[in-house]
PDB file of N, CA and C in Angstrom:
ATOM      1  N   UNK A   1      12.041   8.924  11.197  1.00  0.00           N
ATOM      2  CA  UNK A   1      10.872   8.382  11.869  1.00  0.00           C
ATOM      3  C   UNK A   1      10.359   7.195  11.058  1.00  0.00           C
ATOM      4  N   UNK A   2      10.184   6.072  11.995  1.00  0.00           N
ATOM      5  CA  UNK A   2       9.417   4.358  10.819  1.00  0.00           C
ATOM      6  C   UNK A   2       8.073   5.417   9.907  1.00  0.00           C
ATOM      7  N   UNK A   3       8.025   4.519   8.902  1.00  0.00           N
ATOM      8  CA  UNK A   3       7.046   4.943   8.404  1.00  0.00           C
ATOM      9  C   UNK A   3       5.203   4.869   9.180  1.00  0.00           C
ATOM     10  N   UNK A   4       5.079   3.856   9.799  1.00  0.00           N
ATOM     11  CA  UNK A   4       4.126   3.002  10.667  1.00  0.00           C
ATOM     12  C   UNK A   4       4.061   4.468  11.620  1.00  0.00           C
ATOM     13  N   UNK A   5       5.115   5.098  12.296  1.00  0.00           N
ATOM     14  CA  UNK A   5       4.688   6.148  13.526  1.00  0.00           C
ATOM     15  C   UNK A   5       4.298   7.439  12.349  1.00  0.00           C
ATOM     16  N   UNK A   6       4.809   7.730  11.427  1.00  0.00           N
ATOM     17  CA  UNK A   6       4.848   9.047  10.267  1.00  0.00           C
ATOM     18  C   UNK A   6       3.298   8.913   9.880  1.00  0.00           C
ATOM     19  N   UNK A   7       2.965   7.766   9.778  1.00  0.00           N
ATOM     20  CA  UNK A   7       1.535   7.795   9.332  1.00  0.00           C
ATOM     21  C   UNK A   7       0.541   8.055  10.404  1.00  0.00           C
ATOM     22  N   UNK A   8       0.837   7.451  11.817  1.00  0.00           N
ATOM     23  CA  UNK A   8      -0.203   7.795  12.954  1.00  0.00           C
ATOM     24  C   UNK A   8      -0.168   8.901  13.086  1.00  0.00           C
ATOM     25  N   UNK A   9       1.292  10.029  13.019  1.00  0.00           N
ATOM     26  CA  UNK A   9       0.933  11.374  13.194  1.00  0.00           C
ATOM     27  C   UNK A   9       0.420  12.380  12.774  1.00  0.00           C
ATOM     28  N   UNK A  10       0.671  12.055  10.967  1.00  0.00           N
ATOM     29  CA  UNK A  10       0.172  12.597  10.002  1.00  0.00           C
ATOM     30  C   UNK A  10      -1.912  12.708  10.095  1.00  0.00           C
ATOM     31  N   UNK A  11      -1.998  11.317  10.920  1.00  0.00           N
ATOM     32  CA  UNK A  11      -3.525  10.335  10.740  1.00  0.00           C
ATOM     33  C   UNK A  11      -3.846  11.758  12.198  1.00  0.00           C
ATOM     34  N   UNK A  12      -3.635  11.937  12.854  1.00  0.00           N
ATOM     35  CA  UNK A  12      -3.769  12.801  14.394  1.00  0.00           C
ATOM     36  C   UNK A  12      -3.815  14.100  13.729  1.00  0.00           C
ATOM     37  N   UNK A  13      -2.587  14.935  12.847  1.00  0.00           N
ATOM     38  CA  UNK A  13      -3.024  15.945  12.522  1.00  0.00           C
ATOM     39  C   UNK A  13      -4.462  16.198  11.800  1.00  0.00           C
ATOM     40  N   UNK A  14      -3.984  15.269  10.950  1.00  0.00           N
ATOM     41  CA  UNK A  14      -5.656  15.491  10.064  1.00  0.00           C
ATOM     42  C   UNK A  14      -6.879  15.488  11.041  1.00  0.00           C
ATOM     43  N   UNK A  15      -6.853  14.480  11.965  1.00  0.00           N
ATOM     44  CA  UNK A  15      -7.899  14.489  13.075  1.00  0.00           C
ATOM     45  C   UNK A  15      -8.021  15.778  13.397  1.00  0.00           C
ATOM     46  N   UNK A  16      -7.024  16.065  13.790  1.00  0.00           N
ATOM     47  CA  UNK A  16      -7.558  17.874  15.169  1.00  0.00           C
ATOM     48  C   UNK A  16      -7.909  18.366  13.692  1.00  0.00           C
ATOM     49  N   UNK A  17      -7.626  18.975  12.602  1.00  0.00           N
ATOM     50  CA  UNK A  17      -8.014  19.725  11.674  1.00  0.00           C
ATOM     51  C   UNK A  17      -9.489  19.280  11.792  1.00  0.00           C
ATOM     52  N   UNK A  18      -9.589  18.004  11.088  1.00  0.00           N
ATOM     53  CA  UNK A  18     -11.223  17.623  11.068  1.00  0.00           C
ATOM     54  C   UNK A  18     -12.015  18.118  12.218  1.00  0.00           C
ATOM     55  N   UNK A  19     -11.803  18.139  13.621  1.00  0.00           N
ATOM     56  CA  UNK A  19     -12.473  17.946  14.784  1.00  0.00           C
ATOM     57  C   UNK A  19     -12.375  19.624  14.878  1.00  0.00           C
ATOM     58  N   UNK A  20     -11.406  20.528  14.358  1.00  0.00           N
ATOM     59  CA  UNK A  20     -11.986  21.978  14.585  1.00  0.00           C
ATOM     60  C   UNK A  20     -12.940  21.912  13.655  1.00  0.00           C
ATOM     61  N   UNK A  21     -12.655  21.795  12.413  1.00  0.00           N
ATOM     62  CA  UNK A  21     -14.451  21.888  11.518  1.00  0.00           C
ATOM     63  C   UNK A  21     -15.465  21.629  11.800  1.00  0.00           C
ATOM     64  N   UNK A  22     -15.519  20.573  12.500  1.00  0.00           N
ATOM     65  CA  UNK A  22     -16.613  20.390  12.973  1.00  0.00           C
ATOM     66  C   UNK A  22     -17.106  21.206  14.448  1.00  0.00           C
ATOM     67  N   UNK A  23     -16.392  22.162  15.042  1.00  0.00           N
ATOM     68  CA  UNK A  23     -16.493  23.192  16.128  1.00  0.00           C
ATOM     69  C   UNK A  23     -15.908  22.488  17.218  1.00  0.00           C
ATOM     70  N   UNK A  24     -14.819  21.371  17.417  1.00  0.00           N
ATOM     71  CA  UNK A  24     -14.599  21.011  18.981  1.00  0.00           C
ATOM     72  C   UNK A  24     -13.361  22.008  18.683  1.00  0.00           C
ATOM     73  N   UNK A  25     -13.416  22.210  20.458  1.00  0.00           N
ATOM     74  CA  UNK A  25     -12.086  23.287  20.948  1.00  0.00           C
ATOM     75  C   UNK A  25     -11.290  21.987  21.358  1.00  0.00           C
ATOM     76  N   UNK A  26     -10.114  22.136  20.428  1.00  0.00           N
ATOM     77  CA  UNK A  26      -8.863  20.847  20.930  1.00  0.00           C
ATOM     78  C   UNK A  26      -8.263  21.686  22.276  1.00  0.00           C
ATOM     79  N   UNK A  27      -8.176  21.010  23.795  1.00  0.00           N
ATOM     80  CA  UNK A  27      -7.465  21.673  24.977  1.00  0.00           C
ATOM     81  C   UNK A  27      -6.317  20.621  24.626  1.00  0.00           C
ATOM     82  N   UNK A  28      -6.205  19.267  24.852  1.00  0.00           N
ATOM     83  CA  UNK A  28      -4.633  19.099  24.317  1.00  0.00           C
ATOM     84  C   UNK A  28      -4.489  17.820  23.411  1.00  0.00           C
ATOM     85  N   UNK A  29      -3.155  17.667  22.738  1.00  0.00           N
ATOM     86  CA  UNK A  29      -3.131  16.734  22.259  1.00  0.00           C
ATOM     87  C   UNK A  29      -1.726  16.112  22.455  1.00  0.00           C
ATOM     88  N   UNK A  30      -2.001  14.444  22.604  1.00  0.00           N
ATOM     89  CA  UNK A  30      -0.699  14.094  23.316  1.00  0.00           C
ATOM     90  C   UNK A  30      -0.573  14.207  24.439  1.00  0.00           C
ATOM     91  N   UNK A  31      -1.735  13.757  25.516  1.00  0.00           N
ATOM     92  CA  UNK A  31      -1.532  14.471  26.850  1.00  0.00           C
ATOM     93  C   UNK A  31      -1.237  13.103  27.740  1.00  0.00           C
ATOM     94  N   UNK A  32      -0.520  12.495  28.072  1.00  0.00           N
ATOM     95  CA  UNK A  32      -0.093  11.358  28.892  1.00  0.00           C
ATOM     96  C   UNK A  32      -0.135  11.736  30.467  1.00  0.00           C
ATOM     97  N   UNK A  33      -0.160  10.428  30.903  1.00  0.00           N
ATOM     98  CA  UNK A  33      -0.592  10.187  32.244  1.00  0.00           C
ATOM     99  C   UNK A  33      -0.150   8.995  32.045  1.00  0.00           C
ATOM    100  N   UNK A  34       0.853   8.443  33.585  1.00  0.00           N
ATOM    101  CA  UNK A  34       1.620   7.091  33.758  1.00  0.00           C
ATOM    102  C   UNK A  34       1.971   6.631  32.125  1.00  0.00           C
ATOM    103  N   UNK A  35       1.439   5.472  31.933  1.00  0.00           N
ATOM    104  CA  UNK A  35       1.420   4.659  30.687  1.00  0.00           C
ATOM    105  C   UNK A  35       0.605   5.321  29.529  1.00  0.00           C
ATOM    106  N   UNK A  36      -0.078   6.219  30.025  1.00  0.00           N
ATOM    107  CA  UNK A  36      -1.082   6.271  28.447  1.00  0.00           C
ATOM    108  C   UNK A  36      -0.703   7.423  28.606  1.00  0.00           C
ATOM    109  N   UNK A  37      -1.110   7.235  26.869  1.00  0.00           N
ATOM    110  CA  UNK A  37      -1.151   8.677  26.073  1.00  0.00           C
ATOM    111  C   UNK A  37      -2.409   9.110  25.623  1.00  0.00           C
ATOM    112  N   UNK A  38      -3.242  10.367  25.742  1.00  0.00           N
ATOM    113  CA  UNK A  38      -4.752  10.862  24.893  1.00  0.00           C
ATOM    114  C   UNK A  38      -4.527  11.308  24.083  1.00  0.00           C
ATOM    115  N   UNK A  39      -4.422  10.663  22.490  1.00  0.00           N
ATOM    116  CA  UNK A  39      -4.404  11.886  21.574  1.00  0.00           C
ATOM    117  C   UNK A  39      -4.942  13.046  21.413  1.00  0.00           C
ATOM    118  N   UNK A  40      -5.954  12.993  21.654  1.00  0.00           N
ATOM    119  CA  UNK A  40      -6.893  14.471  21.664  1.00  0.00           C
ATOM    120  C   UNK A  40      -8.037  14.530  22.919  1.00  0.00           C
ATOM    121  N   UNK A  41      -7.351  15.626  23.609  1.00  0.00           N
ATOM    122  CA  UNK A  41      -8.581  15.615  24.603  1.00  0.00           C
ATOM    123  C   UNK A  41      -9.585  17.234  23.923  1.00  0.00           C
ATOM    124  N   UNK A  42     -10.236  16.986  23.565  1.00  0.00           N
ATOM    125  CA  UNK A  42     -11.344  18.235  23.022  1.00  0.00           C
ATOM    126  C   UNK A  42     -12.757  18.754  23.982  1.00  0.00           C
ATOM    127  N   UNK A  43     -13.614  19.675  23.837  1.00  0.00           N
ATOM    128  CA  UNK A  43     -14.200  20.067  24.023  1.00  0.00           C
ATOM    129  C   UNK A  43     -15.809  19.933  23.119  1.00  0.00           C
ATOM    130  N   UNK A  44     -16.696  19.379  23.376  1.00  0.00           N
ATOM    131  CA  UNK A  44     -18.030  19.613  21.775  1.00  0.00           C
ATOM    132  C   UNK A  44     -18.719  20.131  22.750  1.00  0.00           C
ATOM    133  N   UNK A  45     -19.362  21.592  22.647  1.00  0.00           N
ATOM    134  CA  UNK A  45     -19.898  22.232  23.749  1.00  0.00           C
ATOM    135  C   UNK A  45     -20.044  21.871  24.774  1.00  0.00           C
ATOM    136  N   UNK A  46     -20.741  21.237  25.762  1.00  0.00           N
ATOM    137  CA  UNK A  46     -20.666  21.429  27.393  1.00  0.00           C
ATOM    138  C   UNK A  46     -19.738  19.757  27.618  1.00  0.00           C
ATOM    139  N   UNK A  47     -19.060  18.956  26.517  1.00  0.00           N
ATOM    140  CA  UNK A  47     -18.943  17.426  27.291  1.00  0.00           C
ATOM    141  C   UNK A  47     -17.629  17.644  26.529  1.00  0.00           C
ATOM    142  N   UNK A  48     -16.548  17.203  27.912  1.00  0.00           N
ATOM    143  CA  UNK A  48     -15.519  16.763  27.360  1.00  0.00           C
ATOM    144  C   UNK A  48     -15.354  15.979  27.006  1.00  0.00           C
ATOM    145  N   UNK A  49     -14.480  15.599  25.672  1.00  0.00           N
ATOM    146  CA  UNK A  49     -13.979  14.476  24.843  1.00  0.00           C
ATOM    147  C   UNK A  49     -12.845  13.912  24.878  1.00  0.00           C
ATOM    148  N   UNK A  50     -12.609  12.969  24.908  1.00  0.00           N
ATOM    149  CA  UNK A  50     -10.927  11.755  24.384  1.00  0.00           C
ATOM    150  C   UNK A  50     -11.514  11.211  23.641  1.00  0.00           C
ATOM    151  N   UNK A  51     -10.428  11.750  22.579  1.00  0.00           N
ATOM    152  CA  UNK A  51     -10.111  11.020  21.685  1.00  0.00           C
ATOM    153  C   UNK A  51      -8.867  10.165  20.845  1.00  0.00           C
ATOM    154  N   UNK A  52      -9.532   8.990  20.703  1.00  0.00           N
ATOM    155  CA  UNK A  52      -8.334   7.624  20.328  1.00  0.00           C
ATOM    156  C   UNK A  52      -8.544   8.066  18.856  1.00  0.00           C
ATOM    157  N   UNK A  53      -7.443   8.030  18.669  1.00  0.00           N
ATOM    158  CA  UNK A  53      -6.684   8.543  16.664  1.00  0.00           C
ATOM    159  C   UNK A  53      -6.195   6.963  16.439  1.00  0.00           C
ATOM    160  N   UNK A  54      -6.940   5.958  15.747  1.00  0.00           N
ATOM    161  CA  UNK A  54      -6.511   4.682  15.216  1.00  0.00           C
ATOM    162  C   UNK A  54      -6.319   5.392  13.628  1.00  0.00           C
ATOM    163  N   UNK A  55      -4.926   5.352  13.341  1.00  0.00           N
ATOM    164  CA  UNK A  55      -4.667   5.357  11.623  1.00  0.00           C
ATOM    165  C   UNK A  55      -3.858   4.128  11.284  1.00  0.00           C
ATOM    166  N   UNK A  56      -4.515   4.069   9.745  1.00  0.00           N
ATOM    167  CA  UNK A  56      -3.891   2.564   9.176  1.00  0.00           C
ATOM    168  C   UNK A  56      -3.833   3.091   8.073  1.00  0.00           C
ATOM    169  N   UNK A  57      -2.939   2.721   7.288  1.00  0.00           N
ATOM    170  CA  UNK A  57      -2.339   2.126   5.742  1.00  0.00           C
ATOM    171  C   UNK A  57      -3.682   2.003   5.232  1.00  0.00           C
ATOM    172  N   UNK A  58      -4.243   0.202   5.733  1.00  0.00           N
ATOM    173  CA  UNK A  58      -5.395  -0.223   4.681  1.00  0.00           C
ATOM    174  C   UNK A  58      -6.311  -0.917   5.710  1.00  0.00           C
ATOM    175  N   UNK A  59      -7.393  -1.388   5.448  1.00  0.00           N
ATOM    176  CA  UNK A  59      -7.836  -2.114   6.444  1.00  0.00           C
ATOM    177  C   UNK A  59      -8.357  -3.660   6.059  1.00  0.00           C
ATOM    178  N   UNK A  60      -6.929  -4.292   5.763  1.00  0.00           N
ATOM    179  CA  UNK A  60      -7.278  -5.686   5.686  1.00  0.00           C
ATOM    180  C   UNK A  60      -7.005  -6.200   6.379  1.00  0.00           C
ATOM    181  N   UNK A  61      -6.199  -6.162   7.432  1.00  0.00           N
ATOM    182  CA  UNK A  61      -6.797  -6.957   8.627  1.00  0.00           C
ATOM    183  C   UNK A  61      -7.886  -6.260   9.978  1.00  0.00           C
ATOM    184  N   UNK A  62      -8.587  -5.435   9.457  1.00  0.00           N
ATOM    185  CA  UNK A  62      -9.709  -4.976  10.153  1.00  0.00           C
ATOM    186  C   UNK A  62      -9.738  -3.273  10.358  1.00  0.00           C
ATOM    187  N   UNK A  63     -10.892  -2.630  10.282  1.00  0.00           N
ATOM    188  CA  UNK A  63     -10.916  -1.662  10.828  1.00  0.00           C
ATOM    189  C   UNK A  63     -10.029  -1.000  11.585  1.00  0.00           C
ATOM    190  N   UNK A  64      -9.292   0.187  11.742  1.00  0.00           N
ATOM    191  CA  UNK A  64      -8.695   0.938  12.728  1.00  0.00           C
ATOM    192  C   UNK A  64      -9.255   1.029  13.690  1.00  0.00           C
ATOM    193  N   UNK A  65     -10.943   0.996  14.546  1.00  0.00           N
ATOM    194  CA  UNK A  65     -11.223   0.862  15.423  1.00  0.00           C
ATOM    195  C   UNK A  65     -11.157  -0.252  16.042  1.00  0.00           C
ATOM    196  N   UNK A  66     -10.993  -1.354  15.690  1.00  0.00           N
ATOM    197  CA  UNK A  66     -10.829  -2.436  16.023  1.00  0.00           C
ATOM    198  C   UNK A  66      -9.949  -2.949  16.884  1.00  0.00           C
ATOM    199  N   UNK A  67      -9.011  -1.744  16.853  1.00  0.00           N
ATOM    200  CA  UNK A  67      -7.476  -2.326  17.298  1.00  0.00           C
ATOM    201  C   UNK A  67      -7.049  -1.133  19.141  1.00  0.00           C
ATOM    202  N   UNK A  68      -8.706  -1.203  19.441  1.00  0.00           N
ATOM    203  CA  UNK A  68      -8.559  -0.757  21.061  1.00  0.00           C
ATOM    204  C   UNK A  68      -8.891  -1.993  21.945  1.00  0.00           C
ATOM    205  N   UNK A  69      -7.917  -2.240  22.608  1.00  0.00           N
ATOM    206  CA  UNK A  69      -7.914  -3.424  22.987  1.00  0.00           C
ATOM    207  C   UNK A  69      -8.730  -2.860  24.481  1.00  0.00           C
ATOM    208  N   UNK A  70      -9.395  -4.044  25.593  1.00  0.00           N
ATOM    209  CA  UNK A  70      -9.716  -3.532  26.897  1.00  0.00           C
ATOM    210  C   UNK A  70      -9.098  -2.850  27.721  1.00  0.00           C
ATOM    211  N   UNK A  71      -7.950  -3.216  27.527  1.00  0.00           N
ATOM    212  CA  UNK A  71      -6.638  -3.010  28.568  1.00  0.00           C
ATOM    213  C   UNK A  71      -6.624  -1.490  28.220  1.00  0.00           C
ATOM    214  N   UNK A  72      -6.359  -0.682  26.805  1.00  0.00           N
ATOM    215  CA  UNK A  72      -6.513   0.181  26.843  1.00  0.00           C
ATOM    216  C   UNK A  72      -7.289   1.183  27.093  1.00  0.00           C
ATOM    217  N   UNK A  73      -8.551   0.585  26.951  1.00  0.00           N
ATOM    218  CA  UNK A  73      -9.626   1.602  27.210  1.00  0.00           C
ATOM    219  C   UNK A  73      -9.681   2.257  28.428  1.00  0.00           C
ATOM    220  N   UNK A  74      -9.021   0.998  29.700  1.00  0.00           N
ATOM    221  CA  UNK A  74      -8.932   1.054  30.831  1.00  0.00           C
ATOM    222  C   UNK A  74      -7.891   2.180  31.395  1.00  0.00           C
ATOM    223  N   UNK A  75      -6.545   1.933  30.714  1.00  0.00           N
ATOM    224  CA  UNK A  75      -5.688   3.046  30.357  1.00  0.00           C
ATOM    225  C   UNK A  75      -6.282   4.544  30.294  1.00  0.00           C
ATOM    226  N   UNK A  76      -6.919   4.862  29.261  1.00  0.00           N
ATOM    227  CA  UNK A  76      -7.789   6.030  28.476  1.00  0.00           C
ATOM    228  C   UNK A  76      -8.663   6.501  29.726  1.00  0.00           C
ATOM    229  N   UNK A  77      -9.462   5.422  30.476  1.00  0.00           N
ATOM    230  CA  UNK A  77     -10.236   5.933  31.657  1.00  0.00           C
ATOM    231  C   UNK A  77      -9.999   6.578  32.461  1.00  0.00           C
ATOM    232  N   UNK A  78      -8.638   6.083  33.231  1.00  0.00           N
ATOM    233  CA  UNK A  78      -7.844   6.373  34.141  1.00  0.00           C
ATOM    234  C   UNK A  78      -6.909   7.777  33.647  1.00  0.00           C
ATOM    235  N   UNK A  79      -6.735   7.730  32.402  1.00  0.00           N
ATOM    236  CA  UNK A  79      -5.979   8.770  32.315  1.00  0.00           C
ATOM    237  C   UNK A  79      -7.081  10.129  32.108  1.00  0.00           C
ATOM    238  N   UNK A  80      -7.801   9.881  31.642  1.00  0.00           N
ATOM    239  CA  UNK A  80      -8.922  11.360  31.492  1.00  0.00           C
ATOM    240  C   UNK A  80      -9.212  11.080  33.195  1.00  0.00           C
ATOM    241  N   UNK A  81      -9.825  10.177  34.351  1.00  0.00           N
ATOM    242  CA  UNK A  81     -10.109  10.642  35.724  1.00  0.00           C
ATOM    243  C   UNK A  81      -8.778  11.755  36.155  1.00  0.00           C
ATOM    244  N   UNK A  82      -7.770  11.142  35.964  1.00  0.00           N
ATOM    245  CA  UNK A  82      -6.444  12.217  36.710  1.00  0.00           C
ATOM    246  C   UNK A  82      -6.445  13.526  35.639  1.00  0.00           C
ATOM    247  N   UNK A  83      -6.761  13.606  34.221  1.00  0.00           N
ATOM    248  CA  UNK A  83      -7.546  15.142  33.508  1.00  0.00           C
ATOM    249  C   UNK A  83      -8.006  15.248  34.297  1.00  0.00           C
ATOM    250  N   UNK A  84      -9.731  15.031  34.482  1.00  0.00           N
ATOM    251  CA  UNK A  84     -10.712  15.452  35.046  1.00  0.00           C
ATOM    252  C   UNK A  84     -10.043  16.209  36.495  1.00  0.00           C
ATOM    253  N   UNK A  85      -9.312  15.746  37.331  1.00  0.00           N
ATOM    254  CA  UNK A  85      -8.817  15.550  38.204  1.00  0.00           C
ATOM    255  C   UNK A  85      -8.283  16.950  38.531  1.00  0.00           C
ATOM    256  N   UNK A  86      -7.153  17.039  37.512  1.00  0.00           N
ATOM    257  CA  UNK A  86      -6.261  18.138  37.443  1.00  0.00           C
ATOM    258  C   UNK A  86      -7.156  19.562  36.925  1.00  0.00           C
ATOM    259  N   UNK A  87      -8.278  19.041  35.963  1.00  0.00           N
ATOM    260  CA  UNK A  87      -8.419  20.559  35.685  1.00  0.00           C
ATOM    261  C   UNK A  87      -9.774  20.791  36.183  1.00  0.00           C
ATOM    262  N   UNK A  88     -10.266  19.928  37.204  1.00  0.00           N
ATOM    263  CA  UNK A  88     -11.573  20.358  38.192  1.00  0.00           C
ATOM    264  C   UNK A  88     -12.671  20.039  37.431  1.00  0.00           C
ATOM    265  N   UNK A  89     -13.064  19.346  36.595  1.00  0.00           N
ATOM    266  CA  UNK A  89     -13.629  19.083  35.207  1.00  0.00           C
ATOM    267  C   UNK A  89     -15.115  18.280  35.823  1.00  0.00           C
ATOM    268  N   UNK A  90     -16.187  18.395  36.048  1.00  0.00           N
ATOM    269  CA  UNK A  90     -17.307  17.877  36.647  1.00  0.00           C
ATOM    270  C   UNK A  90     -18.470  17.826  36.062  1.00  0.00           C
ATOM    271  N   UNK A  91     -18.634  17.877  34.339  1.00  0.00           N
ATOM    272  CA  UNK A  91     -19.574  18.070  33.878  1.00  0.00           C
ATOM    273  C   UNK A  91     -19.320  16.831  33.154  1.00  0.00           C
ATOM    274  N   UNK A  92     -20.112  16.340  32.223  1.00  0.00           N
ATOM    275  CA  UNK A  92     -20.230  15.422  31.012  1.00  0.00           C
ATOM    276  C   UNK A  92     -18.948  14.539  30.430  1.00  0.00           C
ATOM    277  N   UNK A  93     -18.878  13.510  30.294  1.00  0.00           N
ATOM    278  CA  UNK A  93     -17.100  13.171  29.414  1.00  0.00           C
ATOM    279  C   UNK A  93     -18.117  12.459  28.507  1.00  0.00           C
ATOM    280  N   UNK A  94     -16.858  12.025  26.917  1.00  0.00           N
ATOM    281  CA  UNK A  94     -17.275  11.009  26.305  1.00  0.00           C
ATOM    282  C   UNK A  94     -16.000  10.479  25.540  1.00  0.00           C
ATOM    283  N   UNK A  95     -16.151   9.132  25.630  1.00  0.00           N
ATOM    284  CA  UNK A  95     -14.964   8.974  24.575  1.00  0.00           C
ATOM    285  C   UNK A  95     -15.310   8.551  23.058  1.00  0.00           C
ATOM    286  N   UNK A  96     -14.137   8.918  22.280  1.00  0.00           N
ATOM    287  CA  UNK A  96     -14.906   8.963  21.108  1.00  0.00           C
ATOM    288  C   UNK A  96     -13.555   8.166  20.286  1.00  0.00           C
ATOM    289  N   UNK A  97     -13.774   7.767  18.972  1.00  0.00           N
ATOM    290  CA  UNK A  97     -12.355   6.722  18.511  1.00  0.00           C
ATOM    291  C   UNK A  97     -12.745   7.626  16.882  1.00  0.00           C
ATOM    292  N   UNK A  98     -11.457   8.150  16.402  1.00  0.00           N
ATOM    293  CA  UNK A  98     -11.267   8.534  15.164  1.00  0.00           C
ATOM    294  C   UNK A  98     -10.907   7.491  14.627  1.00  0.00           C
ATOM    295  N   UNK A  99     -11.568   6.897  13.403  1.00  0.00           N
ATOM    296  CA  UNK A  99     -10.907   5.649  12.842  1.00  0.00           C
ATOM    297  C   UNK A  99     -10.499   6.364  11.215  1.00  0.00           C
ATOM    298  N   UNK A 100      -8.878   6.323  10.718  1.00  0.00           N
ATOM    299  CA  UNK A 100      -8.645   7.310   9.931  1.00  0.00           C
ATOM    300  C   UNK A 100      -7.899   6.572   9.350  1.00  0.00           C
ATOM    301  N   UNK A 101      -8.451   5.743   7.477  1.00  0.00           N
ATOM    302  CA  UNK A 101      -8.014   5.245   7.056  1.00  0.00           C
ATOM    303  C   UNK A 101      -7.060   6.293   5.853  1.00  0.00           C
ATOM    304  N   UNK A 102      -5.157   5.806   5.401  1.00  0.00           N
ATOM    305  CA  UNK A 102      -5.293   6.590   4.230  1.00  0.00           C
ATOM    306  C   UNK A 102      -5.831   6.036   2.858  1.00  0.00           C
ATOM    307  N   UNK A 103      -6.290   7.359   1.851  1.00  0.00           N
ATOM    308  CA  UNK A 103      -6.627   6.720   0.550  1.00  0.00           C
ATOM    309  C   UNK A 103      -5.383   6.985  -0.157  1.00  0.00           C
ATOM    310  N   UNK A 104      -5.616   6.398  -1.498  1.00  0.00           N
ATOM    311  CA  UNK A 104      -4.967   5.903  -3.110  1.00  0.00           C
ATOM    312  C   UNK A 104      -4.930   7.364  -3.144  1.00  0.00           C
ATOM    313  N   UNK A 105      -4.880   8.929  -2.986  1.00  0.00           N
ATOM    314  CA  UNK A 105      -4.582   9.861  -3.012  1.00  0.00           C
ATOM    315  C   UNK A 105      -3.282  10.435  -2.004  1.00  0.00           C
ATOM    316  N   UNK A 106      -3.238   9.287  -1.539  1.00  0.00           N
ATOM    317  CA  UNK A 106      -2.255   9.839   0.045  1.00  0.00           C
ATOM    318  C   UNK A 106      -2.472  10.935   1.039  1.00  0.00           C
ATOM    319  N   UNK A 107      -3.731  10.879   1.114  1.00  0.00           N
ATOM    320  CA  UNK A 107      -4.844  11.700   2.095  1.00  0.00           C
ATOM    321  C   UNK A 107      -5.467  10.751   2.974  1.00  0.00           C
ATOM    322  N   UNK A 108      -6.498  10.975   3.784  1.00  0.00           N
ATOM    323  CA  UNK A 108      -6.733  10.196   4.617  1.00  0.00           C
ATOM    324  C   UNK A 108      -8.276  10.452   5.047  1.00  0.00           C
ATOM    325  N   UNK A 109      -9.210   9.419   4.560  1.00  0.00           N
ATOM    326  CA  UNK A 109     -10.527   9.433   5.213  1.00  0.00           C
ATOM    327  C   UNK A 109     -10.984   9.112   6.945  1.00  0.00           C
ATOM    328  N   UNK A 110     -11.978   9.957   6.870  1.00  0.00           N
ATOM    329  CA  UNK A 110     -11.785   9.915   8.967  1.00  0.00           C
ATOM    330  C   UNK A 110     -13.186   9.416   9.104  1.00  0.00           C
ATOM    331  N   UNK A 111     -13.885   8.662  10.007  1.00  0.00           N
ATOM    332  CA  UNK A 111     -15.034   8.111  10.532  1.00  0.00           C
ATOM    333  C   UNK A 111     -14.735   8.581  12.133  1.00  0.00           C
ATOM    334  N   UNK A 112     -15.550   9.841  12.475  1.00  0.00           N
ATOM    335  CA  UNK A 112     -15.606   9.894  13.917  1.00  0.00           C
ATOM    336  C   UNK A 112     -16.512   8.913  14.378  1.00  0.00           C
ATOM    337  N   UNK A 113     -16.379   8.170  15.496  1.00  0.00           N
ATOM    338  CA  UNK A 113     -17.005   7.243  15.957  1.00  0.00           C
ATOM    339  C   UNK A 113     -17.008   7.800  17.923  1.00  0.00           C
ATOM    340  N   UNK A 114     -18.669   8.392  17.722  1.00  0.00           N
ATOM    341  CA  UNK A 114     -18.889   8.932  19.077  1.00  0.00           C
ATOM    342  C   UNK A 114     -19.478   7.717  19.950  1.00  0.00           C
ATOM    343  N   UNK A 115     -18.961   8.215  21.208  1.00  0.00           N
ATOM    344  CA  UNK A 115     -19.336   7.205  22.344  1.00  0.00           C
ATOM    345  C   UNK A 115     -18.916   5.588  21.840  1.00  0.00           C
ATOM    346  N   UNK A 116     -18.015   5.747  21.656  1.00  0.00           N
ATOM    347  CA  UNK A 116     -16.898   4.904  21.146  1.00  0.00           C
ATOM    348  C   UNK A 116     -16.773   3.152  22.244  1.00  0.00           C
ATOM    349  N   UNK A 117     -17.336   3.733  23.204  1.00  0.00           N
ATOM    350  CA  UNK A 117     -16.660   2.816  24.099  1.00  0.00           C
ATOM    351  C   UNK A 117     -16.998   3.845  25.704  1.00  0.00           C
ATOM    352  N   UNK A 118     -17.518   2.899  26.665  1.00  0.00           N
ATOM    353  CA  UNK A 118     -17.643   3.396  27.413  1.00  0.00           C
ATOM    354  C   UNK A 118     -16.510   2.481  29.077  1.00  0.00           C
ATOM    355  N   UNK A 119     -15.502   3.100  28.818  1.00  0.00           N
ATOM    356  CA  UNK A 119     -15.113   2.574  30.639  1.00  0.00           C
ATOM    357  C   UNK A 119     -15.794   1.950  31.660  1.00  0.00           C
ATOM    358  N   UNK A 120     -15.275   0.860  32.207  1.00  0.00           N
ATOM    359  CA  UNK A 120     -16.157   0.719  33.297  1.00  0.00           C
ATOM    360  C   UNK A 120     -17.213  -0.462  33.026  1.00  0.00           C
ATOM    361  N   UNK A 121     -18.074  -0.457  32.125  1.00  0.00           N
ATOM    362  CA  UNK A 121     -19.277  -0.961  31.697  1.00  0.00           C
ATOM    363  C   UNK A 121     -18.974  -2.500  31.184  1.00  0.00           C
TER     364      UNK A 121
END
């Protein structure tokens, strides 16, 4: 596996670990629709969540959140409506962007970043 994909997955596990500590119920991860992929679709009591897992190396050329372009978000929208869709889902959504840099330990610091971005708007 490139090193560049070994690190996004590694950057995703650590996410769902982090995101149970903090009490979300992960329902899936990796859940695609057409073109996109949701890394984590979760639960934080009554509002469902997507969540975008941006992991980087370092951040000199910018933040890991930085690097959701429109096009995708649009992607991300569409793919949680056909969720919503499939699992009858009619209460609350939010999207949220894990920005998960690694450190000089070869671990990895996480900044949940809620309501990340809103579709549509």
């Amino acid at each position: 596996m490139a090193k560049h994909l070994e690190t996004g997955k590694l950057g995703e596990e650590f996410t769902v670990a982090h995101l149970q500590q903090l009490g979300f119920e992960i329902l899936e991860t990796n859940w695609r629709h057409r073109r996109c992929e949701v890394d984590i679709i979760a639960k934080d009591g009554n509002v469902l969540v997507f969540i975008e897992v941006k992991t980087r190396s370092y951040d000199f050329f910018g933040r890991p959140e930085e690097f959701i372009s429109p096009a995708q978000q649009v992607r991300l929208a569409q793919a949680a409506a056909a969720f919503m869709e499939k699992t009858g889902h009619e209460w609350a959504v939010r999207f949220d962007v894990a920005s998960v840099l690694k450190n000089k330990e070869g671990g990895f610091n996480i900044e949940l970043i809620q309501d990340a971005f809103f579709p549509g708007l």
